[in-house]
C-alpha atoms as a PDB file:
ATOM      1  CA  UNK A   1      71.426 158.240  79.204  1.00  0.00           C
ATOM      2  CA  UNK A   2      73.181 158.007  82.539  1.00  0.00           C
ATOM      3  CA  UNK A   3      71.556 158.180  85.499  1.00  0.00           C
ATOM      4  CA  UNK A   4      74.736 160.328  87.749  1.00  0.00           C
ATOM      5  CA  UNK A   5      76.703 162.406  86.592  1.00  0.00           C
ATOM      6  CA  UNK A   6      79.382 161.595  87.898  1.00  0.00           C
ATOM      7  CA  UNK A   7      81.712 160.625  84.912  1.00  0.00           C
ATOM      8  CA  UNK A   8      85.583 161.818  85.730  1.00  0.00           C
ATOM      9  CA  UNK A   9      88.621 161.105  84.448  1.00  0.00           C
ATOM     10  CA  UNK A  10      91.358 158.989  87.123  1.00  0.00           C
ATOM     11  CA  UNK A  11      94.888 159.925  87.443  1.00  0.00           C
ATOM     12  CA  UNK A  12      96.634 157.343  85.167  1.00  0.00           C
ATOM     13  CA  UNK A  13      99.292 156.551  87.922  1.00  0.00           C
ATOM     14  CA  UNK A  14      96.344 155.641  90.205  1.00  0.00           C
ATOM     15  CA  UNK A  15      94.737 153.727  87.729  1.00  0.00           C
ATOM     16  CA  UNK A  16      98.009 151.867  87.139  1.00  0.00           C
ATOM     17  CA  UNK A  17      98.171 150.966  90.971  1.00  0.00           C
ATOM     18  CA  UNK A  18      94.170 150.325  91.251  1.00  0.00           C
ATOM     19  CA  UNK A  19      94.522 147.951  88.051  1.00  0.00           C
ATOM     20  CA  UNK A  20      98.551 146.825  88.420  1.00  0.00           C
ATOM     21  CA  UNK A  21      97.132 142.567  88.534  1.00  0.00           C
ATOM     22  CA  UNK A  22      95.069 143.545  85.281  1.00  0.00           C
ATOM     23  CA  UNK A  23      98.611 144.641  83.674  1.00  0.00           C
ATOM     24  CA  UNK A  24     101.330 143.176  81.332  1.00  0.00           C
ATOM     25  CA  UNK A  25     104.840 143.861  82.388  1.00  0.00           C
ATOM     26  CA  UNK A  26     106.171 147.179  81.384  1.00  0.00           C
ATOM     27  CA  UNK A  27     102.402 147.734  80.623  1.00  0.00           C
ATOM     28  CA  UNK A  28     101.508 151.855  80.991  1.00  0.00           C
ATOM     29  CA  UNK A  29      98.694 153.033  81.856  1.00  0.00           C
ATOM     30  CA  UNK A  30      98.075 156.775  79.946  1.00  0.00           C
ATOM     31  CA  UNK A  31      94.762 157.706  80.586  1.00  0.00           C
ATOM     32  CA  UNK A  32      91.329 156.330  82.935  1.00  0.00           C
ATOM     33  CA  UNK A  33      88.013 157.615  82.881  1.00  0.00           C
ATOM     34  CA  UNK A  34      85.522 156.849  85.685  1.00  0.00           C
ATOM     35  CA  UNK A  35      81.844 155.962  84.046  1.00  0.00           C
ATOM     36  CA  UNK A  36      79.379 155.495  87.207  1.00  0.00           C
ATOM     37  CA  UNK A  37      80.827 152.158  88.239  1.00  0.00           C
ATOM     38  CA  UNK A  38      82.421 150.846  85.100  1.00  0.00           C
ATOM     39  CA  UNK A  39      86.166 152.112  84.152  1.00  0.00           C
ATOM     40  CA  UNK A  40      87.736 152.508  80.834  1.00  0.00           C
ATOM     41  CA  UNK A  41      91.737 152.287  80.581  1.00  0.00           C
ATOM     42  CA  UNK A  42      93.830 153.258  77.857  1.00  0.00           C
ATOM     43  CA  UNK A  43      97.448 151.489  78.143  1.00  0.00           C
ATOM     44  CA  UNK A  44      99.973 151.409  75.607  1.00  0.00           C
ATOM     45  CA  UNK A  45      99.019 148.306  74.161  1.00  0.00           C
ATOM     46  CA  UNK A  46      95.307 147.589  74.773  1.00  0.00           C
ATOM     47  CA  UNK A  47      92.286 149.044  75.920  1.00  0.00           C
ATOM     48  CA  UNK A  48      90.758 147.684  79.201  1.00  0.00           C
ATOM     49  CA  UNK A  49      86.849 148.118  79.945  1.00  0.00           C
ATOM     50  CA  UNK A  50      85.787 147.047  83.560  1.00  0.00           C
ATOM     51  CA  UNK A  51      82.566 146.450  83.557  1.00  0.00           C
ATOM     52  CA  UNK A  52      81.069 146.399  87.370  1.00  0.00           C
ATOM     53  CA  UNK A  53      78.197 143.849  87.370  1.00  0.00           C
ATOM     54  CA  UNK A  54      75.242 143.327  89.601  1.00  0.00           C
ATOM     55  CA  UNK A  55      73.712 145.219  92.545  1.00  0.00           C
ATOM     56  CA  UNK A  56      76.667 145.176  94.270  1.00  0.00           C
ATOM     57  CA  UNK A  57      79.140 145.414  91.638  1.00  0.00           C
ATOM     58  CA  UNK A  58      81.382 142.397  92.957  1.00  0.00           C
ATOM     59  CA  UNK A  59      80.975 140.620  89.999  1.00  0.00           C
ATOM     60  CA  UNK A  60      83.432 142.327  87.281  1.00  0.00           C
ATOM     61  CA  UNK A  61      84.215 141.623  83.745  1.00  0.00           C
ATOM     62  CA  UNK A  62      87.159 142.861  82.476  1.00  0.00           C
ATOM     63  CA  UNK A  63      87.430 143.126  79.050  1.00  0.00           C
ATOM     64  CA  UNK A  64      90.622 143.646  77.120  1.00  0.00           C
ATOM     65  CA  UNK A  65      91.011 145.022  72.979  1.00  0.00           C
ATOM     66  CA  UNK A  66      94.507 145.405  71.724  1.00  0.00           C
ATOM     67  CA  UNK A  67      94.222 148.495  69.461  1.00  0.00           C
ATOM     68  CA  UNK A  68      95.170 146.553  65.948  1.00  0.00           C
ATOM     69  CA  UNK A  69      91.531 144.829  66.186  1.00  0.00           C
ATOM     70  CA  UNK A  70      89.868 148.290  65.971  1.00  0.00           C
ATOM     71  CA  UNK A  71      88.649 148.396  63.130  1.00  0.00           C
ATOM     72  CA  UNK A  72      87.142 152.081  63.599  1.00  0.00           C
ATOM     73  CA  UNK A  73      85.052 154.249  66.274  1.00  0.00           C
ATOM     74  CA  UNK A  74      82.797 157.396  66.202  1.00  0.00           C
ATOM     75  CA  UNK A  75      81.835 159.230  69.152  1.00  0.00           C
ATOM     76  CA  UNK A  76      78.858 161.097  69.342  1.00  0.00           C
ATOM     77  CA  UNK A  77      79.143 164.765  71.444  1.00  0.00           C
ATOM     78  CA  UNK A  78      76.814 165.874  74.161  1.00  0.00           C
ATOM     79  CA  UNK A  79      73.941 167.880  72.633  1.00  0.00           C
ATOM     80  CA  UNK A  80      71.053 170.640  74.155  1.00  0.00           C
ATOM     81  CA  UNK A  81      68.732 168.383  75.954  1.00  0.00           C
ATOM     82  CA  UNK A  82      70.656 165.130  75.469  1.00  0.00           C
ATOM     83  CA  UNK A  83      73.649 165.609  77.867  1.00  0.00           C
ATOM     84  CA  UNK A  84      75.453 162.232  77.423  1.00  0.00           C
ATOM     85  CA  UNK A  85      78.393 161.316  75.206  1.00  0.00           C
ATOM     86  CA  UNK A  86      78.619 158.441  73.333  1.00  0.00           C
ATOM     87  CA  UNK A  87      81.880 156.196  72.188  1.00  0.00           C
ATOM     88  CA  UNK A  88      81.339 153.428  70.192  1.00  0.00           C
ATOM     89  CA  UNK A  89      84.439 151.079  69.212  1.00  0.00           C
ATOM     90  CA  UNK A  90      84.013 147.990  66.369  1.00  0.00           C
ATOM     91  CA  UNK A  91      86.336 145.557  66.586  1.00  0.00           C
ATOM     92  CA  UNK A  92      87.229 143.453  63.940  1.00  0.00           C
ATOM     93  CA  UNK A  93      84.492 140.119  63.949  1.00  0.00           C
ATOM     94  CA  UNK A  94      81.918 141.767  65.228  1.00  0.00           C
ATOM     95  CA  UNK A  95      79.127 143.971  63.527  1.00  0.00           C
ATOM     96  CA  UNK A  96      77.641 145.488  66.680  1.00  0.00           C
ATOM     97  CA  UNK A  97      80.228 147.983  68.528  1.00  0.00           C
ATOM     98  CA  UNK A  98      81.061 148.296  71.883  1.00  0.00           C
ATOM     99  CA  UNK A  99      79.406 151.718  73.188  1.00  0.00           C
ATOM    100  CA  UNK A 100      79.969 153.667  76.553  1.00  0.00           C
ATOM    101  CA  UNK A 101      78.420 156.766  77.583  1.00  0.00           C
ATOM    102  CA  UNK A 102      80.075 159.543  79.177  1.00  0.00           C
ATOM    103  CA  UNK A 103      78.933 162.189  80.893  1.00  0.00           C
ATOM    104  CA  UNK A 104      79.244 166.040  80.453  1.00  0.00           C
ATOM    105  CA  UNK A 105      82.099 165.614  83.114  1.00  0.00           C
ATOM    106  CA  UNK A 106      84.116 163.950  80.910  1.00  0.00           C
ATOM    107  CA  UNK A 107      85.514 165.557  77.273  1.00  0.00           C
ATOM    108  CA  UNK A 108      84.868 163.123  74.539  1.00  0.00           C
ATOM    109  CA  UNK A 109      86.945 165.340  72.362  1.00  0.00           C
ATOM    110  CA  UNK A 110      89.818 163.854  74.474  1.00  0.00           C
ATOM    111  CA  UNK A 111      88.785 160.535  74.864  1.00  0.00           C
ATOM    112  CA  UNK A 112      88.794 160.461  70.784  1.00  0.00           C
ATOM    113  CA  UNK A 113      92.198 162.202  70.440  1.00  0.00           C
ATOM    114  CA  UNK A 114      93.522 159.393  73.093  1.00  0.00           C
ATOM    115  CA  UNK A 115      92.060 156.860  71.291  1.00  0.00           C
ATOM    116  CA  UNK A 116      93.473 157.924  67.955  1.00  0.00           C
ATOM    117  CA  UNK A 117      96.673 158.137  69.527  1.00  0.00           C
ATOM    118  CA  UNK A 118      96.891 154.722  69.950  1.00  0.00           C
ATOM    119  CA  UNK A 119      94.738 153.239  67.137  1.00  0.00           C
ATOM    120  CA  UNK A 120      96.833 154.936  64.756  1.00  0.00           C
ATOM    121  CA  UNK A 121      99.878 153.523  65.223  1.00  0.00           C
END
């Protein structure tokens, strides 16, 4: 469960500024969501999770999927008295999958249509 909720989604063409050194050339940003201090970017070739570290959050891992290594993902809505959203993504290797929670501010319905958009493909 997450302990703010303060989950949002970031204009992609700020997230393509705030991230631009993280970034291939020609590489889009379509879509950012906010999760407390950690950041999830959808591009048009890869999915980048920044993962703030720490007390102060200096320390930052940055971790990069191109969509082809997905093997598959579920998300898990919101319910009555648990108000957190779960994503999880498995990627192909590993048996344990990479999970994020989102808060009610955020609509996992959209994050899983985005993501579909580009796993697809």
């Amino acid at each position: 469960m997450a302990l703010f909720g303060n989950a949002h989604t970031i204009n992609p063409a700020t997230a393509q500024q705030d991230y631009e050194r993280l970034l291939g050339q020609g590489e889009q940003v379509h879509a950012a969501f906010l999760l407390i201090r950690d950041t999830i970017l959808f591009t048009d070739r890869r999915l980048i999770l920044v993962d703030k570290q720490g007390i102060t959050g200096k320390k930052t891992e940055y971790h990069s999927v191109p969509y082809r290594s997905i093997t598959h993902f579920a998300v898990e809505t919101a319910g009555t008295f648990d108000l957190d959203a779960e994503l999880k993504i498995w990627i192909s290797g590993s048996a344990t999958p990479l999970q994020k929670t989102f808060t009610k501010g955020v609509d996992i319905y959209e994050v899983q249509a985005i993501l579909t958009q580009f796993v697809a493909r």
